[in-house]
C-alpha atoms as a PDB file:
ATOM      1  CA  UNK A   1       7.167  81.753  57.210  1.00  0.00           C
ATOM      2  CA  UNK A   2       7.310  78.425  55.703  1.00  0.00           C
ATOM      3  CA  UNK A   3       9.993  76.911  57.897  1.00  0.00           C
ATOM      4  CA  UNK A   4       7.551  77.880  60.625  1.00  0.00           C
ATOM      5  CA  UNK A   5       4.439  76.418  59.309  1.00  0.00           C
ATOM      6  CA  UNK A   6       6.231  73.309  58.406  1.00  0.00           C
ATOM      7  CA  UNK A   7       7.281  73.532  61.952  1.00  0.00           C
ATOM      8  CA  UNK A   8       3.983  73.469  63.623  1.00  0.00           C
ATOM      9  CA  UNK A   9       2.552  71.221  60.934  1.00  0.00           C
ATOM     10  CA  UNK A  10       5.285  68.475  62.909  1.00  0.00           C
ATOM     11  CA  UNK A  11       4.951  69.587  66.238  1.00  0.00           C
ATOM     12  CA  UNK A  12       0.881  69.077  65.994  1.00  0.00           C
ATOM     13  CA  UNK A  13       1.876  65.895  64.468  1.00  0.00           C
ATOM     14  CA  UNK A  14       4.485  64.716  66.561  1.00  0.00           C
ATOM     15  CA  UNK A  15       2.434  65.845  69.518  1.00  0.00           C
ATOM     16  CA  UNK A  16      -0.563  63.532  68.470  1.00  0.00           C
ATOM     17  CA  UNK A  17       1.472  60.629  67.452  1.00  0.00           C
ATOM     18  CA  UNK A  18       3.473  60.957  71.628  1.00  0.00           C
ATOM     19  CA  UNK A  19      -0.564  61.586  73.255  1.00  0.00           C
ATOM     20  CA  UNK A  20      -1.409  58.101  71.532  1.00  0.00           C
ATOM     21  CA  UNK A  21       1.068  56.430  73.311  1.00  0.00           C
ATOM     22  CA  UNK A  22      -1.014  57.654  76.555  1.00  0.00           C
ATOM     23  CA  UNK A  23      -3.396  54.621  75.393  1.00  0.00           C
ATOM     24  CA  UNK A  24      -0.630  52.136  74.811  1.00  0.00           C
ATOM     25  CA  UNK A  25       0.374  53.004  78.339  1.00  0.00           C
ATOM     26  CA  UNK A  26      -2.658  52.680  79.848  1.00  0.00           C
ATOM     27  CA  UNK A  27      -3.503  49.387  77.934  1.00  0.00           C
ATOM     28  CA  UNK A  28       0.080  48.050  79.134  1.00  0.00           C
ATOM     29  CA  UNK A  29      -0.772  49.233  82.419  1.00  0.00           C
ATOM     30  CA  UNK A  30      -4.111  48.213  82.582  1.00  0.00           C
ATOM     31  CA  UNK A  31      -3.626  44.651  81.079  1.00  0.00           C
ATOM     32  CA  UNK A  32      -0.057  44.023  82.997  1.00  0.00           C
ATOM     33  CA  UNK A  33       1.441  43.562  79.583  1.00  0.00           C
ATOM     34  CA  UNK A  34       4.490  44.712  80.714  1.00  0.00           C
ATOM     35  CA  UNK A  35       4.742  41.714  82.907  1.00  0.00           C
ATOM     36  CA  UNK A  36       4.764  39.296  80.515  1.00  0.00           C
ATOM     37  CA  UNK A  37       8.588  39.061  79.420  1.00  0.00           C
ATOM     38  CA  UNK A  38       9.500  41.155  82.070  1.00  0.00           C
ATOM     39  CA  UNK A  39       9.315  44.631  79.724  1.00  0.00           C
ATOM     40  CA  UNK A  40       9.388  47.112  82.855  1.00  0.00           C
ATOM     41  CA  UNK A  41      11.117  49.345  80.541  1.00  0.00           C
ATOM     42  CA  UNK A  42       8.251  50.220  78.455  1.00  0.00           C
ATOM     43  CA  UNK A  43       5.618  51.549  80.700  1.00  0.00           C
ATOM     44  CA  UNK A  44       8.525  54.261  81.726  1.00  0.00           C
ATOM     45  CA  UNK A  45       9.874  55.359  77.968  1.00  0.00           C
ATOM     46  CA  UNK A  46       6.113  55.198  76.939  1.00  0.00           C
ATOM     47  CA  UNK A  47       5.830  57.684  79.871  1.00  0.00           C
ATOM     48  CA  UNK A  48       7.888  60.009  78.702  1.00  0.00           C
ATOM     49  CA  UNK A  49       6.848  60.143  75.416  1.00  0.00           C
ATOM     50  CA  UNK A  50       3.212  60.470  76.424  1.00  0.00           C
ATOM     51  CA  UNK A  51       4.256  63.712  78.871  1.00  0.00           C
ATOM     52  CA  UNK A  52       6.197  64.737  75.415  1.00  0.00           C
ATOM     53  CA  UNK A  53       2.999  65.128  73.401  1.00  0.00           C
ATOM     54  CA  UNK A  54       0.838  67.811  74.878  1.00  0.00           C
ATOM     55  CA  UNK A  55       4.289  69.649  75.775  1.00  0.00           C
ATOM     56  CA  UNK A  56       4.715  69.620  71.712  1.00  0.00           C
ATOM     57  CA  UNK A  57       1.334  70.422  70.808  1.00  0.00           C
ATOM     58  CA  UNK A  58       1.646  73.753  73.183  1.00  0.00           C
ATOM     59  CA  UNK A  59       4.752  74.524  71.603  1.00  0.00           C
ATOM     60  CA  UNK A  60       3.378  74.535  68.043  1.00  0.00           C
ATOM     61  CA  UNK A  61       1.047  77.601  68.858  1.00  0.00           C
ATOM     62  CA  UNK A  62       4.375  79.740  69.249  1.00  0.00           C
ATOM     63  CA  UNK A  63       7.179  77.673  68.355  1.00  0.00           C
ATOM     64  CA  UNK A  64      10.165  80.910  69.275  1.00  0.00           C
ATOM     65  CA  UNK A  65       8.277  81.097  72.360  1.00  0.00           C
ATOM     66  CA  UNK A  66       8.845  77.241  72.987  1.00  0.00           C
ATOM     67  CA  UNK A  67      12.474  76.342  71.917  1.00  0.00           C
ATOM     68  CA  UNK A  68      13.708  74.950  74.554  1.00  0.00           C
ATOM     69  CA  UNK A  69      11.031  72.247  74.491  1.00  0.00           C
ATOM     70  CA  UNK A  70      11.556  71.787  70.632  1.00  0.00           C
ATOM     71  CA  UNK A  71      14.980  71.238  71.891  1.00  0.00           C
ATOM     72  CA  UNK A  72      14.410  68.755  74.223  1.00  0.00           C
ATOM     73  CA  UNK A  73      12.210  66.709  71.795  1.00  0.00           C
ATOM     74  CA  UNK A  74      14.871  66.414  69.351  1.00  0.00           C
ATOM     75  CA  UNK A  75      17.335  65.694  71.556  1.00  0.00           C
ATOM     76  CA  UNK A  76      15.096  62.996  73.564  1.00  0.00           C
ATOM     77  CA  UNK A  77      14.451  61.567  69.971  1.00  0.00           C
ATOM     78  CA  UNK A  78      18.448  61.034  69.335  1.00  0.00           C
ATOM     79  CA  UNK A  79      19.345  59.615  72.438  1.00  0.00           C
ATOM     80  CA  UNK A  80      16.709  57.000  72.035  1.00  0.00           C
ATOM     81  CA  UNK A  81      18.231  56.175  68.274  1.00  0.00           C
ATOM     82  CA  UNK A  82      21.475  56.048  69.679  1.00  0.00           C
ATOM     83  CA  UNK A  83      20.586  53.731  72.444  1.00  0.00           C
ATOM     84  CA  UNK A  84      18.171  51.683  70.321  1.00  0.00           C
ATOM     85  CA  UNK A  85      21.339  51.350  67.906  1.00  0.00           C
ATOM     86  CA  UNK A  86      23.737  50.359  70.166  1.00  0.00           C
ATOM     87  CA  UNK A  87      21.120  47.356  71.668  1.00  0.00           C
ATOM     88  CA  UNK A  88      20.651  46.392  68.096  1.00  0.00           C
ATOM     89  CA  UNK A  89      24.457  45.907  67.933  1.00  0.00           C
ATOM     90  CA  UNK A  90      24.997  44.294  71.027  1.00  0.00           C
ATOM     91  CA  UNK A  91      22.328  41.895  70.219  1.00  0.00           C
ATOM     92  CA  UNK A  92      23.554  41.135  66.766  1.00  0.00           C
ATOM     93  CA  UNK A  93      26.951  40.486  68.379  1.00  0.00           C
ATOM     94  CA  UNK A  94      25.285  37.901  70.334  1.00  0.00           C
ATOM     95  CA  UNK A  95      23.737  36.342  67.460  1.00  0.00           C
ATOM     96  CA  UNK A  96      20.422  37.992  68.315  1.00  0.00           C
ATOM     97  CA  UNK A  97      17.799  40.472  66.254  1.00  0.00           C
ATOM     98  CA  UNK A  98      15.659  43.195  67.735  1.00  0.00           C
ATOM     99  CA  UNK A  99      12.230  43.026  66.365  1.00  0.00           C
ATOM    100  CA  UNK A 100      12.416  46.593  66.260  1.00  0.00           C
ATOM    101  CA  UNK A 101      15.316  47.593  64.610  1.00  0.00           C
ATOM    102  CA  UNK A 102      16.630  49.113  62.232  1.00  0.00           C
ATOM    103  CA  UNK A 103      13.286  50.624  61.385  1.00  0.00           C
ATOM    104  CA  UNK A 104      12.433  52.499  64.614  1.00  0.00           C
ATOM    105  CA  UNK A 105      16.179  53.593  64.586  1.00  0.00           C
ATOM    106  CA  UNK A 106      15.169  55.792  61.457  1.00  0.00           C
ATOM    107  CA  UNK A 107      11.831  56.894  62.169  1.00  0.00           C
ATOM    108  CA  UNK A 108      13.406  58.381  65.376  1.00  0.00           C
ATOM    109  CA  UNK A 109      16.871  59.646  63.733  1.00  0.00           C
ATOM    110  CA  UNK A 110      14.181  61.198  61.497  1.00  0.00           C
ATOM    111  CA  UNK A 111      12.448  63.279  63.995  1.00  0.00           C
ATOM    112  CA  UNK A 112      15.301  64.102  65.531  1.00  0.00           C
ATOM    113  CA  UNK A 113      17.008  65.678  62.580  1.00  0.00           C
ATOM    114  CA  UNK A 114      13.201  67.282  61.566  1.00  0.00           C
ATOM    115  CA  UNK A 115      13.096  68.845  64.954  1.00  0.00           C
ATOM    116  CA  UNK A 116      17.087  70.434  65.094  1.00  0.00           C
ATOM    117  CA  UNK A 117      16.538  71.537  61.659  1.00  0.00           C
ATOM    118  CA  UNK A 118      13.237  73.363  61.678  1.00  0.00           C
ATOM    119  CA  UNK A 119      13.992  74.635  65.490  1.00  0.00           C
ATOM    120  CA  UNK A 120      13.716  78.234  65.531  1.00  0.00           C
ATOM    121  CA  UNK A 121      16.629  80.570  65.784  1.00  0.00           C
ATOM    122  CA  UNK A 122      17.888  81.979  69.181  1.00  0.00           C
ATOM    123  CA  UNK A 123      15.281  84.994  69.970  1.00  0.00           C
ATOM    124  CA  UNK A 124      18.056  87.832  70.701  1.00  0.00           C
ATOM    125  CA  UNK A 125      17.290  89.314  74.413  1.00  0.00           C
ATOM    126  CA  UNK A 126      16.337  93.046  74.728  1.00  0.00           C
ATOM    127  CA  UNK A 127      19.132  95.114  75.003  1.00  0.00           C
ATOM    128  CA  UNK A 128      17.890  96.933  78.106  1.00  0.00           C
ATOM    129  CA  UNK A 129      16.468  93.180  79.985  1.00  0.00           C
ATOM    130  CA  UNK A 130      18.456  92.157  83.177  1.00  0.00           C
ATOM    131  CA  UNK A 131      17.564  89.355  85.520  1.00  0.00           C
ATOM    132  CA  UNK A 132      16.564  90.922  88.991  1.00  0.00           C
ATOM    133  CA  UNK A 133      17.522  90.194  92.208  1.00  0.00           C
ATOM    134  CA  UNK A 134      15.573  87.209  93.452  1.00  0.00           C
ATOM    135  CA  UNK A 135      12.145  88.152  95.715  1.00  0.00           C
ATOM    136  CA  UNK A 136      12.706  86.162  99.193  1.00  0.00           C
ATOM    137  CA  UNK A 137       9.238  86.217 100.845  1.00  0.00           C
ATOM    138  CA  UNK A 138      10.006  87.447 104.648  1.00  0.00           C
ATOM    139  CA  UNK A 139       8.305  85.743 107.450  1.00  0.00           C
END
């Protein structure tokens, strides 16, 4: 019951933190911010992250119910540490720093590994459930 609570304690909080990026989008958007430098990038990952929040805050109502999505946050959250760390190399190899790193790298190795390890366990099917036979509407 605590690994659950602790659960949607993050997702609520996770959720919130992903629905504030909807303002950093729109300011980007709204301002052209993303022109300056040439950061198309950003509008697009803050995008996705902004789409992540509500999706997170549903799931922490009934996280079993919602796994999949739990899932896909965690996961979303490595691959962007993974990329983010492999920039940070490439850049250093070139004699250059990322203002972002290796700080960001964390935070979202962090939520990562919070997600995987508080994601519920596999809900086992019914023993009597089958998938039907798809319904084709006839004209």
């Amino acid at each position: 019951m605590k690994r659950e609570r602790a659960l949607q304690v993050l997702l609520v909080l996770l959720g919130l933190f992903y629905c504030f990026w909807g303002y950093l989008l729109f300011d980007s958007l709204w301002h052209s911010r993303w022109l300056n430098g040439h950061n198309d990038v950003m509008p697009m990952f803050l995008s996705l992250n902004t789409a992540l929040g509500p999706c997170l805050l549903l799931a922490a109502k009934q996280p079993a119910k919602h796994r999949l999505m739990i899932l896909y946050g965690a996961l979303s959250s490595l691959a962007h540490a993974f990329t983010m760390t492999i920039q940070s190399a490439q850049a250093l190899a070139h004699g250059m720093h990322r203002k972002d790193s290796p700080q960001d790298i964390v935070i979202f190795v962090a939520i990562g590994v919070a997600l995987l390890a508080l994601l519920p366990p596999k809900q086992p099917s019914p023993a009597g459930a089958h998938i039907s036979e798809p319904r084709v509407a006839e004209p």
